[in-house]
C-alpha atoms as a PDB file:
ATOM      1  CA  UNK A   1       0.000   0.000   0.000  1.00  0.00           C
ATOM      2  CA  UNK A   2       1.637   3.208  -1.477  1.00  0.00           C
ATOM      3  CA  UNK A   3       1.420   6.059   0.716  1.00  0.00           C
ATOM      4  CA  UNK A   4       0.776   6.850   4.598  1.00  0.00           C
ATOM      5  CA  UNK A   5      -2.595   6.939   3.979  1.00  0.00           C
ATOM      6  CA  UNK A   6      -5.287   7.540   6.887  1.00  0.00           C
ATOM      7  CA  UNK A   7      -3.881   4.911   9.355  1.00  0.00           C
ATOM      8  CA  UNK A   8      -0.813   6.915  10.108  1.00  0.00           C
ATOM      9  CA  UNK A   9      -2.835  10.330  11.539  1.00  0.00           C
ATOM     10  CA  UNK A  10      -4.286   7.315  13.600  1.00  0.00           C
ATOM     11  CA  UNK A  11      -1.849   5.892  15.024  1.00  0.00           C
ATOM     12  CA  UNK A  12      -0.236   9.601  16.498  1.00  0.00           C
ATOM     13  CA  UNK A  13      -3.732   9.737  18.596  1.00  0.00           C
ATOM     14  CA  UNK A  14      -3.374   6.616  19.849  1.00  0.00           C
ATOM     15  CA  UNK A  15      -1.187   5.128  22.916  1.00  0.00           C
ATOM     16  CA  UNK A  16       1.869   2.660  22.278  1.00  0.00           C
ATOM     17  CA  UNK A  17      -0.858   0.213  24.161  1.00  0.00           C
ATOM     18  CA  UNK A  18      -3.796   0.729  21.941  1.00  0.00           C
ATOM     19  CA  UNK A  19      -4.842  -1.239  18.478  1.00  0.00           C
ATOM     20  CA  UNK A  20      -5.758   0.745  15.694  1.00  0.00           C
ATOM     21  CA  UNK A  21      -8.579  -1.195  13.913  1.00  0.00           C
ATOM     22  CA  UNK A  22      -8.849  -0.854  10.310  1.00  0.00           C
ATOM     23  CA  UNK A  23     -11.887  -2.126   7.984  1.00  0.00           C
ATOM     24  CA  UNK A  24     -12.125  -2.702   4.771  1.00  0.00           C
ATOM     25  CA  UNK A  25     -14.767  -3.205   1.519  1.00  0.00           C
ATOM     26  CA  UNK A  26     -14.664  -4.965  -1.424  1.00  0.00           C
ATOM     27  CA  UNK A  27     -16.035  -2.599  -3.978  1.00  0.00           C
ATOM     28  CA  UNK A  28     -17.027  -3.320  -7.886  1.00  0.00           C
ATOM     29  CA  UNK A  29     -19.114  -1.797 -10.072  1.00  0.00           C
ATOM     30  CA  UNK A  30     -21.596  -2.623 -13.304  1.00  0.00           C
ATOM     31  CA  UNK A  31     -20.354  -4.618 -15.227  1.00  0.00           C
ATOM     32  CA  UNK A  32     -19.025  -3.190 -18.988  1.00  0.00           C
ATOM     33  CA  UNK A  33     -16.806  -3.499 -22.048  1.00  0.00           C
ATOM     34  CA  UNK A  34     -15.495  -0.057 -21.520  1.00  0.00           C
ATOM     35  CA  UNK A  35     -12.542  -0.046 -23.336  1.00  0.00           C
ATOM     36  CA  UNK A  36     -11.284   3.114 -21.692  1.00  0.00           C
ATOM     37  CA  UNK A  37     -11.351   1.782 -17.630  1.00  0.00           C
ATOM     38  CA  UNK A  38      -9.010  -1.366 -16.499  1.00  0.00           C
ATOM     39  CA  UNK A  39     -10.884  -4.909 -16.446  1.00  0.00           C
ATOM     40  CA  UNK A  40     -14.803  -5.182 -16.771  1.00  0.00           C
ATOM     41  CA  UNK A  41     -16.000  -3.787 -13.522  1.00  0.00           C
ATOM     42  CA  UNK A  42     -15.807  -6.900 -11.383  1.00  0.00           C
ATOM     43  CA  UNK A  43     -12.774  -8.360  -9.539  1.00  0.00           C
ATOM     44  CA  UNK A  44     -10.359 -10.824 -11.569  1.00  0.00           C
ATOM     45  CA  UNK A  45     -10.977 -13.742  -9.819  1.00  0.00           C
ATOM     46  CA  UNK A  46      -9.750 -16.601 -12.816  1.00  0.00           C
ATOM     47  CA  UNK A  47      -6.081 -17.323 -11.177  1.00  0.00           C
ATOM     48  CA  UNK A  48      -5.442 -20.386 -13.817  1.00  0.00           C
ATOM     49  CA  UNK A  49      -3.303 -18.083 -16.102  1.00  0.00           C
ATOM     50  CA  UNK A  50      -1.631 -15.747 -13.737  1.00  0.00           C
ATOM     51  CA  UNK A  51       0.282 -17.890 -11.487  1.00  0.00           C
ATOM     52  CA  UNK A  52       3.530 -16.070 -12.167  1.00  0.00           C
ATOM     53  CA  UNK A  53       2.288 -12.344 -11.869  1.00  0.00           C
ATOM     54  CA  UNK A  54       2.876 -10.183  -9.422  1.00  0.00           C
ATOM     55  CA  UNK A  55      -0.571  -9.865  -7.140  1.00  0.00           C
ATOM     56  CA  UNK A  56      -2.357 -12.875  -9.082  1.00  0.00           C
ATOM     57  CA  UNK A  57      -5.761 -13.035  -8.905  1.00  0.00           C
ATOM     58  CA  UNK A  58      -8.067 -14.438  -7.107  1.00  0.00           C
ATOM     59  CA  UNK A  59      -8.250 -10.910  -5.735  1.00  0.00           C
ATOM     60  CA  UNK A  60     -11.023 -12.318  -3.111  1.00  0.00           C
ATOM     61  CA  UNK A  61     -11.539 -11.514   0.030  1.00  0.00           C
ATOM     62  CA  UNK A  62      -8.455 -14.167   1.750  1.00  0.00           C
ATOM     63  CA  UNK A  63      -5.890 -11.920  -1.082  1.00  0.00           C
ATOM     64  CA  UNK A  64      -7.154  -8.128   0.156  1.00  0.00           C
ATOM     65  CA  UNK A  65      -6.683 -10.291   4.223  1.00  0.00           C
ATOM     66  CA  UNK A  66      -2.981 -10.660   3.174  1.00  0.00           C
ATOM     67  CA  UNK A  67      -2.837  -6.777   1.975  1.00  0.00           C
ATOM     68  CA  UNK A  68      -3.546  -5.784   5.767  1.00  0.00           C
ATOM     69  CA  UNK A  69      -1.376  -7.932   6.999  1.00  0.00           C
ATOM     70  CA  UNK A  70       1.276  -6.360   4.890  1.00  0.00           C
ATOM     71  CA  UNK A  71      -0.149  -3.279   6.249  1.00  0.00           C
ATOM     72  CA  UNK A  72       0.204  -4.669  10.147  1.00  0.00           C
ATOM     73  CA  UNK A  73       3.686  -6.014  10.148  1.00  0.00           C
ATOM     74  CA  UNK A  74       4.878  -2.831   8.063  1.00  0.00           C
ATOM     75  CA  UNK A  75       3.471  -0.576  10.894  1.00  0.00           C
ATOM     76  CA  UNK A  76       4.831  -2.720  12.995  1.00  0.00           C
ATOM     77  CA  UNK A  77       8.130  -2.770  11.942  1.00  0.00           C
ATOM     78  CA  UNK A  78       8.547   0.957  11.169  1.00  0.00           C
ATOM     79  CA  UNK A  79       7.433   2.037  14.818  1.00  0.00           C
ATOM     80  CA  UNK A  80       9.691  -0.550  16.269  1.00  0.00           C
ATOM     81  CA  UNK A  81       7.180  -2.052  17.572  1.00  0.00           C
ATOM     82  CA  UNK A  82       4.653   0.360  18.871  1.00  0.00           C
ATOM     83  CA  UNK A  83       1.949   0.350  16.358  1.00  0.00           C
ATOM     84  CA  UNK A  84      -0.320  -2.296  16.700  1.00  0.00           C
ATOM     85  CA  UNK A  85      -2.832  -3.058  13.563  1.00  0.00           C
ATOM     86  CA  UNK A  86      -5.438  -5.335  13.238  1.00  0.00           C
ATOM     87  CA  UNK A  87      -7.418  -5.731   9.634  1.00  0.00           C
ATOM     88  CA  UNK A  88     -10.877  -6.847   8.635  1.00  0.00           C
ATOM     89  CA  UNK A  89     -12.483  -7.190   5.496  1.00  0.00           C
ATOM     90  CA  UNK A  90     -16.009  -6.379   5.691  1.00  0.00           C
ATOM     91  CA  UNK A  91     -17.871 -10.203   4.942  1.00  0.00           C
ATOM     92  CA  UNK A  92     -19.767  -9.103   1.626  1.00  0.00           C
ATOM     93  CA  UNK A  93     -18.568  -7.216  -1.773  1.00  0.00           C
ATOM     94  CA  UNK A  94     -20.320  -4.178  -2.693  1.00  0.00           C
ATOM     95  CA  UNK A  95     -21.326  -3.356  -5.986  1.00  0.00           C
ATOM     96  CA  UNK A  96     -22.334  -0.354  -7.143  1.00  0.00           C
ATOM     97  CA  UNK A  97     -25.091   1.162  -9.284  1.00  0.00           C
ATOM     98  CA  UNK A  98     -22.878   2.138 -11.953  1.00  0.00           C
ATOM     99  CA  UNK A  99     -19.866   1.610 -14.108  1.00  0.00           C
ATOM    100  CA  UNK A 100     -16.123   2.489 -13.131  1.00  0.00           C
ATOM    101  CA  UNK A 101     -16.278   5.462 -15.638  1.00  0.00           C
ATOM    102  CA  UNK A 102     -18.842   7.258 -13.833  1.00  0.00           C
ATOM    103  CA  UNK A 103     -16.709   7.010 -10.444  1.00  0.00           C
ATOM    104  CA  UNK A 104     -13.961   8.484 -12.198  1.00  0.00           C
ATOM    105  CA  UNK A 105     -12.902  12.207 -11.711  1.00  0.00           C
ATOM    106  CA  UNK A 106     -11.794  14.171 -14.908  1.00  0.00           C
ATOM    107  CA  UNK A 107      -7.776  14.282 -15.182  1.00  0.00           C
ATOM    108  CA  UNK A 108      -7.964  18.146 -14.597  1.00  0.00           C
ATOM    109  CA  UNK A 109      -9.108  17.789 -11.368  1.00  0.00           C
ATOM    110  CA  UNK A 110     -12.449  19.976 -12.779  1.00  0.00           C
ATOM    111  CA  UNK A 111     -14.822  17.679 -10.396  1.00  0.00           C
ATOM    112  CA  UNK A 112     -13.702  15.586  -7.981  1.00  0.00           C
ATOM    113  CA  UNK A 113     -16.943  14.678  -7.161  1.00  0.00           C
ATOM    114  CA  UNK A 114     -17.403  11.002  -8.699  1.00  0.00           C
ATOM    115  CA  UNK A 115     -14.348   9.871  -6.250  1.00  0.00           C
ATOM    116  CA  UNK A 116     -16.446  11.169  -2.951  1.00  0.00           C
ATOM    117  CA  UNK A 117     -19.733   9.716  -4.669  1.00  0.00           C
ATOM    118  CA  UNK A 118     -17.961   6.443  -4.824  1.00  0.00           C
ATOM    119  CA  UNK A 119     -17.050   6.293  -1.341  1.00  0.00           C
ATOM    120  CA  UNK A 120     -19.932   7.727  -0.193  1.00  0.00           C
ATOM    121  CA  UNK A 121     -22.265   5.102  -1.557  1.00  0.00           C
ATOM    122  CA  UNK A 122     -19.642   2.287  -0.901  1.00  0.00           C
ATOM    123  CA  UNK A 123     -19.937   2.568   2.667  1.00  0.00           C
ATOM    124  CA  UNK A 124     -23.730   3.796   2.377  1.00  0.00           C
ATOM    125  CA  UNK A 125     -24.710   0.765   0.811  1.00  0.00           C
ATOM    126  CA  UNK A 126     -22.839  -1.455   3.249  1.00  0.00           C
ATOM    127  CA  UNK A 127     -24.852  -0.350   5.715  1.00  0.00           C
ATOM    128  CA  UNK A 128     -27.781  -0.603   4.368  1.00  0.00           C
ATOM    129  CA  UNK A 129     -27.219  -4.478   3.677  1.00  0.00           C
ATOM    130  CA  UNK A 130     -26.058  -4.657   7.422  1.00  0.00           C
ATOM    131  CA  UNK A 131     -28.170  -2.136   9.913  1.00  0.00           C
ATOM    132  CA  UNK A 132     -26.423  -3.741  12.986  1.00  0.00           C
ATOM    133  CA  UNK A 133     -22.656  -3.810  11.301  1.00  0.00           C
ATOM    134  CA  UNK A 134     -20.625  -1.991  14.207  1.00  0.00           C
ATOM    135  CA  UNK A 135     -18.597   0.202  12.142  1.00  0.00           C
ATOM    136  CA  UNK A 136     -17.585   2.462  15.390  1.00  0.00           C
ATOM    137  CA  UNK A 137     -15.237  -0.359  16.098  1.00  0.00           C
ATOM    138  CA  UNK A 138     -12.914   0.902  13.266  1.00  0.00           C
ATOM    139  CA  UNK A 139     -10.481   3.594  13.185  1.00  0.00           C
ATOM    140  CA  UNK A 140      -9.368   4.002   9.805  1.00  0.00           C
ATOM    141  CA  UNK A 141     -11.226   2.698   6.792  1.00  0.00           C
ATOM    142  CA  UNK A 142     -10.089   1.425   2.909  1.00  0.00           C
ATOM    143  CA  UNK A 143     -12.274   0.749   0.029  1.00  0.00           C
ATOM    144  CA  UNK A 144     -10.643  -1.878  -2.057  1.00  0.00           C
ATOM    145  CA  UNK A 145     -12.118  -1.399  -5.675  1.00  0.00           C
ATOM    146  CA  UNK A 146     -12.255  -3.555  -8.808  1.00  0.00           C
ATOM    147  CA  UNK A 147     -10.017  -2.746 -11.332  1.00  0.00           C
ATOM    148  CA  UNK A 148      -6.502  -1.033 -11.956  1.00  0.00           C
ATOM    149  CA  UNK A 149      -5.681   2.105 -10.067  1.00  0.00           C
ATOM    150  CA  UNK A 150      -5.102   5.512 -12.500  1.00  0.00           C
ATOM    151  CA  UNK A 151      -1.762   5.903 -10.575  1.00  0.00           C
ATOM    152  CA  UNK A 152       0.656   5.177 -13.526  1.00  0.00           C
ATOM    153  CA  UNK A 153       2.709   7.393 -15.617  1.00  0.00           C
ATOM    154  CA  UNK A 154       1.371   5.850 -18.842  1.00  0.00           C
ATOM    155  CA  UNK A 155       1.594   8.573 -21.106  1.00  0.00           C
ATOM    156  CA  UNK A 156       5.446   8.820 -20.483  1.00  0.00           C
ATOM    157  CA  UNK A 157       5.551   5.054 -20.953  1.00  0.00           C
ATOM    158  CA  UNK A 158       3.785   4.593 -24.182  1.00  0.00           C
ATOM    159  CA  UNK A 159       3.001   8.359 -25.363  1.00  0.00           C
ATOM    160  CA  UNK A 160      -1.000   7.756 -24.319  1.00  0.00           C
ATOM    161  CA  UNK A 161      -3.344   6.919 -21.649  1.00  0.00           C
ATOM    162  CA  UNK A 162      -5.005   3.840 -23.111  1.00  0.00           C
ATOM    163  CA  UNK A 163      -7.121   3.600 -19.993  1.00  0.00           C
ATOM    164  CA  UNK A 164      -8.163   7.165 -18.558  1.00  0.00           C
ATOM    165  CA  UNK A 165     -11.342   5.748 -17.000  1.00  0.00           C
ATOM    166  CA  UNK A 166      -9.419   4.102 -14.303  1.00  0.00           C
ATOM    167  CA  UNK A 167     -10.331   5.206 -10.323  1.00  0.00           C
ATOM    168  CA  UNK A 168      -6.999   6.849  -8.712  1.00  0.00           C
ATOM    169  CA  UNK A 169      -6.080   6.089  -5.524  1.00  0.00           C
ATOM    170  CA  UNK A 170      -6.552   8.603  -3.064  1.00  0.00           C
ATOM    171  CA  UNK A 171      -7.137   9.002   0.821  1.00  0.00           C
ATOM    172  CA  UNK A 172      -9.924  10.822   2.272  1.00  0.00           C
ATOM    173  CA  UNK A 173     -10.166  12.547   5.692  1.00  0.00           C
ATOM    174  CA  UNK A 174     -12.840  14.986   6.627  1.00  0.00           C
ATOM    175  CA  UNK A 175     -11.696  17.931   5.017  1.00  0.00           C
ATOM    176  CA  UNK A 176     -10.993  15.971   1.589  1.00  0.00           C
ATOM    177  CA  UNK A 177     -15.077  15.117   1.726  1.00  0.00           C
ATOM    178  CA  UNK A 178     -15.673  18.685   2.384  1.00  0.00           C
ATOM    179  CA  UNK A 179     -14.160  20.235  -0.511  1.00  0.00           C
ATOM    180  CA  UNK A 180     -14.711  17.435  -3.078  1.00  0.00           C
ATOM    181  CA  UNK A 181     -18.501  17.239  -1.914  1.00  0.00           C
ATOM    182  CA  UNK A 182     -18.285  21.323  -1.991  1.00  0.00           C
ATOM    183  CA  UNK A 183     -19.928  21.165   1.311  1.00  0.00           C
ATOM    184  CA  UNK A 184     -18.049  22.781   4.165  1.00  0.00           C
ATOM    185  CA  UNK A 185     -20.345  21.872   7.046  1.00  0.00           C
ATOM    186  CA  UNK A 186     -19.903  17.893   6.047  1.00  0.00           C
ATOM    187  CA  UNK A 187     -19.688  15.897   8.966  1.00  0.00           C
ATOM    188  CA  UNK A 188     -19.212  12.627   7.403  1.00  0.00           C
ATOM    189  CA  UNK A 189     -20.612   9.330   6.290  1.00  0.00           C
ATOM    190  CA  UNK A 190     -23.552   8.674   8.260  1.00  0.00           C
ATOM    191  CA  UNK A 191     -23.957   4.952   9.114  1.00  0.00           C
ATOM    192  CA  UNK A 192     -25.532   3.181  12.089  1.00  0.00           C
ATOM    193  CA  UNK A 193     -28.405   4.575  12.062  1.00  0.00           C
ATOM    194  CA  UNK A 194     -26.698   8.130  12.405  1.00  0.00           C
ATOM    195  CA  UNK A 195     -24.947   7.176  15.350  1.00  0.00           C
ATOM    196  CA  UNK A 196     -21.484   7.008  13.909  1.00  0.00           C
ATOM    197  CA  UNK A 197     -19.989   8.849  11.052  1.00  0.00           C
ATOM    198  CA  UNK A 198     -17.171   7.663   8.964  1.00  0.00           C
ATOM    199  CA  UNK A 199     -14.306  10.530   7.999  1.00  0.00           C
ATOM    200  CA  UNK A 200     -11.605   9.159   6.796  1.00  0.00           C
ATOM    201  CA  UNK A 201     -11.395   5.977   3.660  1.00  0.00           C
ATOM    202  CA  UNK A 202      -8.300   4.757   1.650  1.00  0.00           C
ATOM    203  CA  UNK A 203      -9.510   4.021  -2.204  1.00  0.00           C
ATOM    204  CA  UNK A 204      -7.084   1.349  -3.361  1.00  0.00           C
ATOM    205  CA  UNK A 205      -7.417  -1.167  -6.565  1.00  0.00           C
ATOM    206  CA  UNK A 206      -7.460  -4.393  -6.742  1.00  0.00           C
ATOM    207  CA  UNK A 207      -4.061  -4.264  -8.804  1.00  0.00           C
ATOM    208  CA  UNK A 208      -1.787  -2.068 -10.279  1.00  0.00           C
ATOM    209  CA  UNK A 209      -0.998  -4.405 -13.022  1.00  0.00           C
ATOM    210  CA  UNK A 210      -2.655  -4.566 -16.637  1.00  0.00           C
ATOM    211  CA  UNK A 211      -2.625  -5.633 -20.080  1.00  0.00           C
ATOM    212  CA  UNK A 212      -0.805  -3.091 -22.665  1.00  0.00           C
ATOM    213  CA  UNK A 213      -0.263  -3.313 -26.369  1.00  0.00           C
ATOM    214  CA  UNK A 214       2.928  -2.340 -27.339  1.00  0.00           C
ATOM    215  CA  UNK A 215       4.514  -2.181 -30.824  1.00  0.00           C
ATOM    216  CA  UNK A 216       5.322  -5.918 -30.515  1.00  0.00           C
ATOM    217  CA  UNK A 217       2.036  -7.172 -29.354  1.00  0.00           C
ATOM    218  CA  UNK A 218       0.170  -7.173 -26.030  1.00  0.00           C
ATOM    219  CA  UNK A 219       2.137  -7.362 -22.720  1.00  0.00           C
ATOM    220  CA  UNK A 220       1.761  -7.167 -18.842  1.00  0.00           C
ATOM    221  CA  UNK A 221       2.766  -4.030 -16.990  1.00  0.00           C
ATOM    222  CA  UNK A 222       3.134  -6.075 -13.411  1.00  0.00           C
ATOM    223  CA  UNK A 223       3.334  -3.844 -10.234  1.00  0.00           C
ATOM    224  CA  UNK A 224       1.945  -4.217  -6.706  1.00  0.00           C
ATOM    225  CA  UNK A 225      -0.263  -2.248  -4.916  1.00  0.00           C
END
């Protein structure tokens, strides 16, 4: 996981006793034949071919288990100790009422809007499916989406973004909701009933690897997230 994300602000509020809980959702979308977005919509989950690449699918739930524990031992390891982690990934996959494309914020940066819309509804929708899901137990929060991340400096690799579509990875706290939701006096993702709002989510892919057709036929661009 590529940057401090949500879990580090966290873990400075928190004793050298204390566990810092982190949840997180399995996320696809409408299925398409988008040729602009990453994949179809849904997670890859045919591992017969891709033995040998890096982050093979299946990308079910057990593969996104072994991301936080990545996540754990590298907190871990980098507070010598002090950090303790513990990840959960919520029991169901979420899918969404539309395709990737719609999630996906212009390159300009013109409206962010679709990236807070998926995250909104993401967690919305989980709790809709479970009313008595304790989400207050978490501190930090990650939705794992379907698909490639738009994270990649394609356009200095082959001279074009085949795949502009693609969700990029980002990490939302409070203030990120406010100004991509244009609403200053947003207090966060209502869930529980009301009784517990959710500020802060890590959007992540599934992989950072994909398909690209170079002059000398199609090829795999492998990278981890």
């Amino acid at each position: 996981i590529k940057r401090e994300g949500a879990v580090a602000p966290v873990a400075r509020m928190l004793s050298s006793s204390d566990t810092i809980r982190v949840l997180a959702l399995m996320v696809d979308f409408q299925q398409d034949t988008d040729t602009l977005t990453t994949g179809n919509g849904r997670f890859q989950m045919d591992g017969t071919a891709a033995a040998r690449l890096i982050d093979p699918p299946p990308h079910d739930s057990a593969y996104f288990a072994y991301k936080l524990v990545f996540l754990s031992n590298y907190f871990r390891k980098v507070s010598n100790g002090k950090v303790n982690l513990k990840g959960e990934v919520f029991g169901k996959t979420i899918t969404l009422s539309k395709k990737m494309s719609a999630y996906s914020p212009p390159k300009d940066k013109s409206n962010d809007k679709p990236l807070a819309d998926l995250v909104v509804e993401s967690w919305r929708t989980a709790d809709s499916l479970y009313p008595a899901f304790q989400f207050s137990r978490y501190h930090a929060f990650i939705v794992f989406h379907a698909g490639a991340g738009r994270d990649i400096d394609l356009v200095g690799l082959l001279g074009f973004d085949p795949t502009p579509n693609d969700i990029p990875s980002i990490t939302f706290n409070l203030k990120t909701f406010q100004a991509y939701l244009k609403d200053p006096s947003y207090a966060g993702i209502p869930v529980s009933k009301g009784t517990f709002r959710i500020t802060n989510t890590m959007v992540l892919p599934e992989t950072e690897s994909r398909p690209l057709r170079t002059g000398v036929g199609l090829d795999t661009l492998q990278l981890s997230i």
